[in-house]
C-alpha atoms as a PDB file:
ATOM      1  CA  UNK A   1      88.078 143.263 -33.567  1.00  0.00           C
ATOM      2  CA  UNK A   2      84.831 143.813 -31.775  1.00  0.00           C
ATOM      3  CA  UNK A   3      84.338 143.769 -28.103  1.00  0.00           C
ATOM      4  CA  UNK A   4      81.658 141.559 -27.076  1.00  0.00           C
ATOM      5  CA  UNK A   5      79.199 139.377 -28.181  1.00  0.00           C
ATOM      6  CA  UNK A   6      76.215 138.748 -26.271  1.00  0.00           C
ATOM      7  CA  UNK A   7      74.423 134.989 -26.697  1.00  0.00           C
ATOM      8  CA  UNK A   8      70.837 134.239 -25.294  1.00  0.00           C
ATOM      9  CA  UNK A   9      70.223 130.497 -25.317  1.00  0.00           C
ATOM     10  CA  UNK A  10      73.692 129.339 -25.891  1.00  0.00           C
ATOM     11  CA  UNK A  11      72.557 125.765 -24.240  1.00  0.00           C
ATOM     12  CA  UNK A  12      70.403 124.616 -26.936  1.00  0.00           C
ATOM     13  CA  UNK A  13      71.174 123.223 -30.325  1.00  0.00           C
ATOM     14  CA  UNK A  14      72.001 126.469 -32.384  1.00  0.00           C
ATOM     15  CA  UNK A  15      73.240 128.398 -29.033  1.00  0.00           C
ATOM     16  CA  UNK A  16      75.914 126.550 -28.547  1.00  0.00           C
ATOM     17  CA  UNK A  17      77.081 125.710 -32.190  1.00  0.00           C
ATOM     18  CA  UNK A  18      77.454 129.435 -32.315  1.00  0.00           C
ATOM     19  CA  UNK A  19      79.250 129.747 -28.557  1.00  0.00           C
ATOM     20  CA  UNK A  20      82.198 127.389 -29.954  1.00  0.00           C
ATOM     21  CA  UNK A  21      82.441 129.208 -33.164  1.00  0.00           C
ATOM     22  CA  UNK A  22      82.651 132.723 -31.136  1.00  0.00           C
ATOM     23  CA  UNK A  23      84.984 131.532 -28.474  1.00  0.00           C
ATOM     24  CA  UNK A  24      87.106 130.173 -31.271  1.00  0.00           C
ATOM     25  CA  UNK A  25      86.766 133.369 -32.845  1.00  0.00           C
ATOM     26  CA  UNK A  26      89.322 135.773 -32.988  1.00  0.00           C
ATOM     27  CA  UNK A  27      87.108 138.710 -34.229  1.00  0.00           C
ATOM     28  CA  UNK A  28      85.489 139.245 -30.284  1.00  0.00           C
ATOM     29  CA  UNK A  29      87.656 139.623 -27.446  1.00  0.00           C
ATOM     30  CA  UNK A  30      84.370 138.418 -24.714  1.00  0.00           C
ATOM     31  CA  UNK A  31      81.650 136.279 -25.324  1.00  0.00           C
ATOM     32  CA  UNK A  32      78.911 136.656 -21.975  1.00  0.00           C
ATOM     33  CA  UNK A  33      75.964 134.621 -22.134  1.00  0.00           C
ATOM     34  CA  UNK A  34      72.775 134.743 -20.510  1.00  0.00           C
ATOM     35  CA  UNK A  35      71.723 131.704 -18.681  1.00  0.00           C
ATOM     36  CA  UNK A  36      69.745 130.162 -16.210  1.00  0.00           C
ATOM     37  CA  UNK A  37      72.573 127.788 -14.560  1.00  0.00           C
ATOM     38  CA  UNK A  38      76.119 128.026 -15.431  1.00  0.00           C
ATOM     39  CA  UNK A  39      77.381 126.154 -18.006  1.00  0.00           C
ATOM     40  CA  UNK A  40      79.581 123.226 -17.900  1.00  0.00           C
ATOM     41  CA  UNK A  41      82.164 125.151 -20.357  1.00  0.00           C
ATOM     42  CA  UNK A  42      85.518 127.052 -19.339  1.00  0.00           C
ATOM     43  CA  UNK A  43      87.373 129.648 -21.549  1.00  0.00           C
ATOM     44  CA  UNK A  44      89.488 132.840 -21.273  1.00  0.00           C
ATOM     45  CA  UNK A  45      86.869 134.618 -23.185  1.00  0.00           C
ATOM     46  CA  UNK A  46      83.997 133.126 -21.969  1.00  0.00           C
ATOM     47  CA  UNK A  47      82.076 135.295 -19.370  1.00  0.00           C
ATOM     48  CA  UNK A  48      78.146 133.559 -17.985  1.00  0.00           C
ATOM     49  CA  UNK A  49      75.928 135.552 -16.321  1.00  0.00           C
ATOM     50  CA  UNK A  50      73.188 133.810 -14.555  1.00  0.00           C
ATOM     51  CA  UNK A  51      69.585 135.713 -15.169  1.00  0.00           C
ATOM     52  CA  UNK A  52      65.995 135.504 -14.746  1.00  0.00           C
ATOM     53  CA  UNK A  53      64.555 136.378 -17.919  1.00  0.00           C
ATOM     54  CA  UNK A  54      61.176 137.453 -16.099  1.00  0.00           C
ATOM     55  CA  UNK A  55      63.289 140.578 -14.347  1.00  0.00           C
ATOM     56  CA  UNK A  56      65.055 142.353 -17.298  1.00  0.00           C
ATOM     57  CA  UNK A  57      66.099 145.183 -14.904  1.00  0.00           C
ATOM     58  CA  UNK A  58      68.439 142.858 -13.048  1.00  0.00           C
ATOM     59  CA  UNK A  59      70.752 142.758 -16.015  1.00  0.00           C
ATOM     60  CA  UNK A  60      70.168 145.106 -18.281  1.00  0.00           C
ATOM     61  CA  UNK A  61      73.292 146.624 -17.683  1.00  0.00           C
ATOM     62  CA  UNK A  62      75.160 144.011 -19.124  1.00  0.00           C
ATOM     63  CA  UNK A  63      73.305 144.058 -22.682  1.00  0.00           C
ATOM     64  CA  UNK A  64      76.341 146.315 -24.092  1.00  0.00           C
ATOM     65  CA  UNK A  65      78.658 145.387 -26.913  1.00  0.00           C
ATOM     66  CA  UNK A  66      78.848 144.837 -30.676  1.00  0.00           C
ATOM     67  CA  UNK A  67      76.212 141.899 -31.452  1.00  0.00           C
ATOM     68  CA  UNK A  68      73.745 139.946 -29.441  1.00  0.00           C
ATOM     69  CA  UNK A  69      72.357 136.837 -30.755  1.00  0.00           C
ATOM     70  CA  UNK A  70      69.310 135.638 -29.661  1.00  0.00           C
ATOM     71  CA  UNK A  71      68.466 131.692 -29.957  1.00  0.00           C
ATOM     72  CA  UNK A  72      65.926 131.240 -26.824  1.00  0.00           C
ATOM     73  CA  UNK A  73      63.498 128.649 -28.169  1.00  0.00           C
ATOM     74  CA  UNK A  74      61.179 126.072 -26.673  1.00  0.00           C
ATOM     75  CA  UNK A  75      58.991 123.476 -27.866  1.00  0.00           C
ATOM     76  CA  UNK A  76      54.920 122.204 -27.148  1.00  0.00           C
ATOM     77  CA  UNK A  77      56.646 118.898 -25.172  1.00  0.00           C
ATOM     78  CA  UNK A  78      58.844 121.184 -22.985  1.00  0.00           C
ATOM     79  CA  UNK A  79      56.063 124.276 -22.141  1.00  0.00           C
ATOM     80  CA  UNK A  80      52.533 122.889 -23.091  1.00  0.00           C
ATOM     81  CA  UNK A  81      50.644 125.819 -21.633  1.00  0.00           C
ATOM     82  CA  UNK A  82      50.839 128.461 -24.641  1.00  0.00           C
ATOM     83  CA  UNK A  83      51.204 131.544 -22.342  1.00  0.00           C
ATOM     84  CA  UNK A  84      54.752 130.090 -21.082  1.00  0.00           C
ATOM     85  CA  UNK A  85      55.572 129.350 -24.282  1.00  0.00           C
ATOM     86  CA  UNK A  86      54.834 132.317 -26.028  1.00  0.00           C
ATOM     87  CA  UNK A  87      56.453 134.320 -22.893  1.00  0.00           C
ATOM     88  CA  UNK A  88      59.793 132.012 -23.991  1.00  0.00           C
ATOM     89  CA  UNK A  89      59.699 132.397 -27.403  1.00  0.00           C
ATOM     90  CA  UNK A  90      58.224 135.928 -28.425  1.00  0.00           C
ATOM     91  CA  UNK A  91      58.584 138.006 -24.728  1.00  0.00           C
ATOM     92  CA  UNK A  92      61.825 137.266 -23.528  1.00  0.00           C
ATOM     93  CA  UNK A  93      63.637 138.107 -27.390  1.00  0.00           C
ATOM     94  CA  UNK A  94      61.353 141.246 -27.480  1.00  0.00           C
ATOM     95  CA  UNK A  95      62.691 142.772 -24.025  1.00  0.00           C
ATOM     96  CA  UNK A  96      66.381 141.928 -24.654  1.00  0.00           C
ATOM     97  CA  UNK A  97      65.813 143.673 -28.457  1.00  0.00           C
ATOM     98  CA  UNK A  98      64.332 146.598 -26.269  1.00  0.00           C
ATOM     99  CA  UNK A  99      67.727 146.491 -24.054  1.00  0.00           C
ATOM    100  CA  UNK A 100      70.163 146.360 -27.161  1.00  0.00           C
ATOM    101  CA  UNK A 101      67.949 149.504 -28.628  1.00  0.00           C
ATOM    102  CA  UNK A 102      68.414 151.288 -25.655  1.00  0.00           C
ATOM    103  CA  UNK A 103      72.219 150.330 -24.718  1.00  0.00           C
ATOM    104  CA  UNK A 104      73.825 151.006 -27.924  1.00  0.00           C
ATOM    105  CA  UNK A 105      74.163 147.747 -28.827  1.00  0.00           C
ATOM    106  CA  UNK A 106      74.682 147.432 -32.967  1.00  0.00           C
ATOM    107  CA  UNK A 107      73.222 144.653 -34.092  1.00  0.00           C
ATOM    108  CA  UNK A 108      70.611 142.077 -32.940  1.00  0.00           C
ATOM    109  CA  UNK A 109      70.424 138.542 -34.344  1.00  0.00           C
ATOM    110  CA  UNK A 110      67.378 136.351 -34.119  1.00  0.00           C
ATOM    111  CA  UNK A 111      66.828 132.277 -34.422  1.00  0.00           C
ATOM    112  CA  UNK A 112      63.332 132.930 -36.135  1.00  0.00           C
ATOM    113  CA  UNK A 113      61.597 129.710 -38.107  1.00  0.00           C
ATOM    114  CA  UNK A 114      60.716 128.888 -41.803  1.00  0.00           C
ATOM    115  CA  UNK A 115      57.374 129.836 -42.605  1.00  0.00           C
ATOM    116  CA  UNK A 116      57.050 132.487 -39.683  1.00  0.00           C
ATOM    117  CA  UNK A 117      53.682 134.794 -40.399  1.00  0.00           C
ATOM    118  CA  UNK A 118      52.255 136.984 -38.350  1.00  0.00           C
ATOM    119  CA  UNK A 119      48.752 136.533 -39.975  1.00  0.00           C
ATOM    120  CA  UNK A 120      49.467 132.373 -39.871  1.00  0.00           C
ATOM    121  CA  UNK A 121      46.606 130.252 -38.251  1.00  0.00           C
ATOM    122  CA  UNK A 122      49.333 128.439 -37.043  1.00  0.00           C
ATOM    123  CA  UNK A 123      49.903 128.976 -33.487  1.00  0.00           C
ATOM    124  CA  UNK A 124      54.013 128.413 -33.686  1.00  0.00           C
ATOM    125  CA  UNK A 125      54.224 129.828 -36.938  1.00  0.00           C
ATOM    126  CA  UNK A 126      51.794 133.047 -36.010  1.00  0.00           C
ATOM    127  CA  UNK A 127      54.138 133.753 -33.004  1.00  0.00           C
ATOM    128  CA  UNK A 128      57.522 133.341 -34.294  1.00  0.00           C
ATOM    129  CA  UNK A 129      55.933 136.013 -37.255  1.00  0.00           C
ATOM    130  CA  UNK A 130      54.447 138.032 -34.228  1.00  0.00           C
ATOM    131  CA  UNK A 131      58.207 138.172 -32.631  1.00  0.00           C
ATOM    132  CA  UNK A 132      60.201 138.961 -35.653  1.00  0.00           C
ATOM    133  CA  UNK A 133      57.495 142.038 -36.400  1.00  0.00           C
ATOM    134  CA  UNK A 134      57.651 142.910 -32.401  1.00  0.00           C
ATOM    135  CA  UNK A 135      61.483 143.497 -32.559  1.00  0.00           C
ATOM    136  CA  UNK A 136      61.528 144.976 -36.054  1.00  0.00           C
ATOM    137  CA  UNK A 137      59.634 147.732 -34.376  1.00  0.00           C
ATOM    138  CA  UNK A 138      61.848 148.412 -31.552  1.00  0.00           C
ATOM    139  CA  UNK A 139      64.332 150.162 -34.282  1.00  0.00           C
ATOM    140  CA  UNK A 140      67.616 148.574 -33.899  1.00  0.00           C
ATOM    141  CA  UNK A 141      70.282 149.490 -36.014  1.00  0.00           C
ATOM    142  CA  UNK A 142      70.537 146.225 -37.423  1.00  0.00           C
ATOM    143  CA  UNK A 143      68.446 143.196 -36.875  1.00  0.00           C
ATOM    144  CA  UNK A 144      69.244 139.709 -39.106  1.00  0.00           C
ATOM    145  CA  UNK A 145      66.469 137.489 -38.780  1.00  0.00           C
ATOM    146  CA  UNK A 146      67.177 133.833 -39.751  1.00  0.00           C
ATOM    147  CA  UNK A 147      64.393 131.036 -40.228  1.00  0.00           C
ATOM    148  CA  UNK A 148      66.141 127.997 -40.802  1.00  0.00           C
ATOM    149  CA  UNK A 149      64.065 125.007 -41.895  1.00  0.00           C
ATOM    150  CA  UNK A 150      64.133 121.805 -39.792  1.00  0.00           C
ATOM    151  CA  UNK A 151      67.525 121.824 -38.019  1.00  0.00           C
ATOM    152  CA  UNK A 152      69.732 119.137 -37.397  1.00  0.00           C
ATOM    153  CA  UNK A 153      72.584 118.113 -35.528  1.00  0.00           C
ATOM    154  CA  UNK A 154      73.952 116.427 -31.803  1.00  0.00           C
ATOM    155  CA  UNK A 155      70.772 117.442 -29.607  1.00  0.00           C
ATOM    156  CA  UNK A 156      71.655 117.849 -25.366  1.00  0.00           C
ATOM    157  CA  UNK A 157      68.227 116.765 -24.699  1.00  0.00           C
ATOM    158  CA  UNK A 158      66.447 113.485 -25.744  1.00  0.00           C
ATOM    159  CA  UNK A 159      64.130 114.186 -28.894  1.00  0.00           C
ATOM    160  CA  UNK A 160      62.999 111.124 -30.026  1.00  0.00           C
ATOM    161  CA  UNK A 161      60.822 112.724 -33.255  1.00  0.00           C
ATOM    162  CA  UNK A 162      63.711 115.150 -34.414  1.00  0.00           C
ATOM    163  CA  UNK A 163      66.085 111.713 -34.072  1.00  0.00           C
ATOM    164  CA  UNK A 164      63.636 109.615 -36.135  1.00  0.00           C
ATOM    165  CA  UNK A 165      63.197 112.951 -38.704  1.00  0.00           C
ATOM    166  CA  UNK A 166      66.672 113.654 -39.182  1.00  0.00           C
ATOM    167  CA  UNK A 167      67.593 110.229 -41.466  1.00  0.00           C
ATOM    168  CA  UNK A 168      64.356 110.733 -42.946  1.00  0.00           C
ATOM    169  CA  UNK A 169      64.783 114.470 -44.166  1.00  0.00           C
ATOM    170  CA  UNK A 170      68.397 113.136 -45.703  1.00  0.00           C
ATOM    171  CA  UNK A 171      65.999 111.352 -48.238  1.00  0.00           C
ATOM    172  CA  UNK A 172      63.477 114.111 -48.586  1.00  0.00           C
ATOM    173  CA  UNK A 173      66.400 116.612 -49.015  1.00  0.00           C
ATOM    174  CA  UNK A 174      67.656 115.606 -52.616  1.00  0.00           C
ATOM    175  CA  UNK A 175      64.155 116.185 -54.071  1.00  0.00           C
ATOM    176  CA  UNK A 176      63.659 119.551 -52.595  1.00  0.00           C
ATOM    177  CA  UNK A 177      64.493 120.940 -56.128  1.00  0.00           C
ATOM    178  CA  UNK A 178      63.577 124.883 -56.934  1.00  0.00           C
ATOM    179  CA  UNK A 179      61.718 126.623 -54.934  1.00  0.00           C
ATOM    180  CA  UNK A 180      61.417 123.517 -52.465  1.00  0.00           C
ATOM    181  CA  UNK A 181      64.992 123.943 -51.706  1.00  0.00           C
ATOM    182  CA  UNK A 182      64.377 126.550 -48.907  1.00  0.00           C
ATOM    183  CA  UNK A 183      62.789 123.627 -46.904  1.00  0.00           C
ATOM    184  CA  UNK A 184      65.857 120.965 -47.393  1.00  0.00           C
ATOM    185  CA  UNK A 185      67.179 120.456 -43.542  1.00  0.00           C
ATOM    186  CA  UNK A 186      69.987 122.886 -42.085  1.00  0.00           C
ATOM    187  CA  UNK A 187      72.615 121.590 -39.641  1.00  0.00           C
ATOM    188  CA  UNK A 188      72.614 124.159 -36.592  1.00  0.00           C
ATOM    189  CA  UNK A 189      76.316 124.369 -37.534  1.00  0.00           C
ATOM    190  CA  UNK A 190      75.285 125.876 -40.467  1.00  0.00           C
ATOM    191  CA  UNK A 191      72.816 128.757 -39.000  1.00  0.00           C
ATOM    192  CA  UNK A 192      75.386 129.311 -36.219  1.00  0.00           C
ATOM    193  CA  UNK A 193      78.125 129.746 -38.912  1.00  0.00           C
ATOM    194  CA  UNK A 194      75.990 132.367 -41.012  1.00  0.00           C
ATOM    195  CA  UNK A 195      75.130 134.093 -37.906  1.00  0.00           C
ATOM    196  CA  UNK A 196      78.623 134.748 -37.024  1.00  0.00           C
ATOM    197  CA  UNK A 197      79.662 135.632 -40.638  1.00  0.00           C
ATOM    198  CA  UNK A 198      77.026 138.663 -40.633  1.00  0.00           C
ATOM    199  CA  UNK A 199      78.077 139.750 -37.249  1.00  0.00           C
ATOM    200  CA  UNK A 200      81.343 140.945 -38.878  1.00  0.00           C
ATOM    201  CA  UNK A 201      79.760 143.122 -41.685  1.00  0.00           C
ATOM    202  CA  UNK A 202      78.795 146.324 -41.782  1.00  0.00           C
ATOM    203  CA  UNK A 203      74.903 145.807 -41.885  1.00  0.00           C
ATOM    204  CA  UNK A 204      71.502 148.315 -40.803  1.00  0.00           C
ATOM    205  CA  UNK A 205      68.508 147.980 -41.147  1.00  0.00           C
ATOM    206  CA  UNK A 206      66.042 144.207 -41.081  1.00  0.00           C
ATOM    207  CA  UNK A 207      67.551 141.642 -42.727  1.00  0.00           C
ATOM    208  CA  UNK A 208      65.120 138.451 -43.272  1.00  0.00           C
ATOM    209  CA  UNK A 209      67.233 134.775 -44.607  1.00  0.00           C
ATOM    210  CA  UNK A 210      65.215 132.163 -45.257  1.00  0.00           C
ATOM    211  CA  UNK A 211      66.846 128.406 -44.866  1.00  0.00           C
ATOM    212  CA  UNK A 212      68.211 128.488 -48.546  1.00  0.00           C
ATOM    213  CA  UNK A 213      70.150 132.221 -47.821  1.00  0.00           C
ATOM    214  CA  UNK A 214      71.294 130.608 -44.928  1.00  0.00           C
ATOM    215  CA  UNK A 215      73.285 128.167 -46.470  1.00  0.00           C
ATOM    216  CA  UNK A 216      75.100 130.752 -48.877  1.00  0.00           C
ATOM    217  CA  UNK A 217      76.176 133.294 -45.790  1.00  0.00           C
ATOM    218  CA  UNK A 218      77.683 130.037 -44.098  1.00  0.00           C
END
């Protein structure tokens, strides 16, 4: 049994998938999240911590214990000035990797994206690719980097395009054959799921799963 497990970004889609399966879990006896407001969620094991990701030295402290998993995310609708988004996406992941490297913490899991490239002209794809080589550097013991495809599954927030996609990928899926297959939709269940299952193993070193791995650690 492992102590705790740390989750960044336990309100979205994949953050909280993986939040039920870890309080559910009996493999970690505390489960603290980082958020911005309290969530509306009560369990023994359950432990929130209300931060402001812009002042890392006002809880680094806290970033101690077995795994964190990191599934901060945003999206062009939500933060439409780049620097924001970038800040959410690539800064925020980088200086909690830095705090796990430098509290002992064993193993860092990242919510990275299909197709992520550092050299990609691709603004979203460039940065995600920028992030996972950012934290890759900061030596962690073990870092498991997953880049699911398009992700589906019960959304808090209204997302009218990802609503309309989702019926329309169930189509597309079934002729994603071969090396298409990697690019068939993932439920967040699923990602959650795998990330939890590699938290238990004995892993160093990087550890990069594309959409189609994904679905086999599950």
């Amino acid at each position: 049994m492992f102590n705790r497990a740390i989750i960044a970004g336990a309100s979205g889609l994949t953050g909280s998938e993986l939040l039920d399966i870890l309080l559910n879990s009996g493999q970690y006896n505390e489960v603290l999240v980082l958020v911005r407001k309290k969530l509306p969620a009560d369990h023994p094991k359950l432990r929130q911590l209300v931060v402001n990701f812009d002042k890392p030295e006002s809880f680094s402290e806290a970033i101690t214990g077995h795994a964190l998993f990191c599934c901060l995310g945003t999206t062009r609708k939500k933060t439409p000035d780049l620097s924001v988004y970038r800040k959410i996406d690539h800064d925020y992941p980088l200086q909690l990797a830095q705090l796990c490297k430098q509290n002992g913490v064993e193993q860092y899991h990242l919510v990275s994206a299909l197709g992520a490239n550092k050299d990609a002209s691709n603004f979203y794809l460039k940065m995600k690719g920028e992030t996972e080589r950012d934290i890759a550097g900061t030596g962690l013991p073990a870092l498991c980097i997953y880049q699911p495809s398009f992700l589906t599954g019960k959304r808090a927030e209204n997302r009218p395009v990802e609503r309309f996609l989702e019926p329309v990928m169930k189509v597309i899926d079934v002729l994603l054959i071969g090396g298409l297959k990697k690019y068939r939709s993932i439920a967040a269940r699923t990602v959650a799921q795998a990330m939890y299952n590699q938290s238990l193993k004995n892993l160093s070193g990087v550890h990069i799963y594309p959409s189609d791995i994904i679905k086999e650690l599950a």
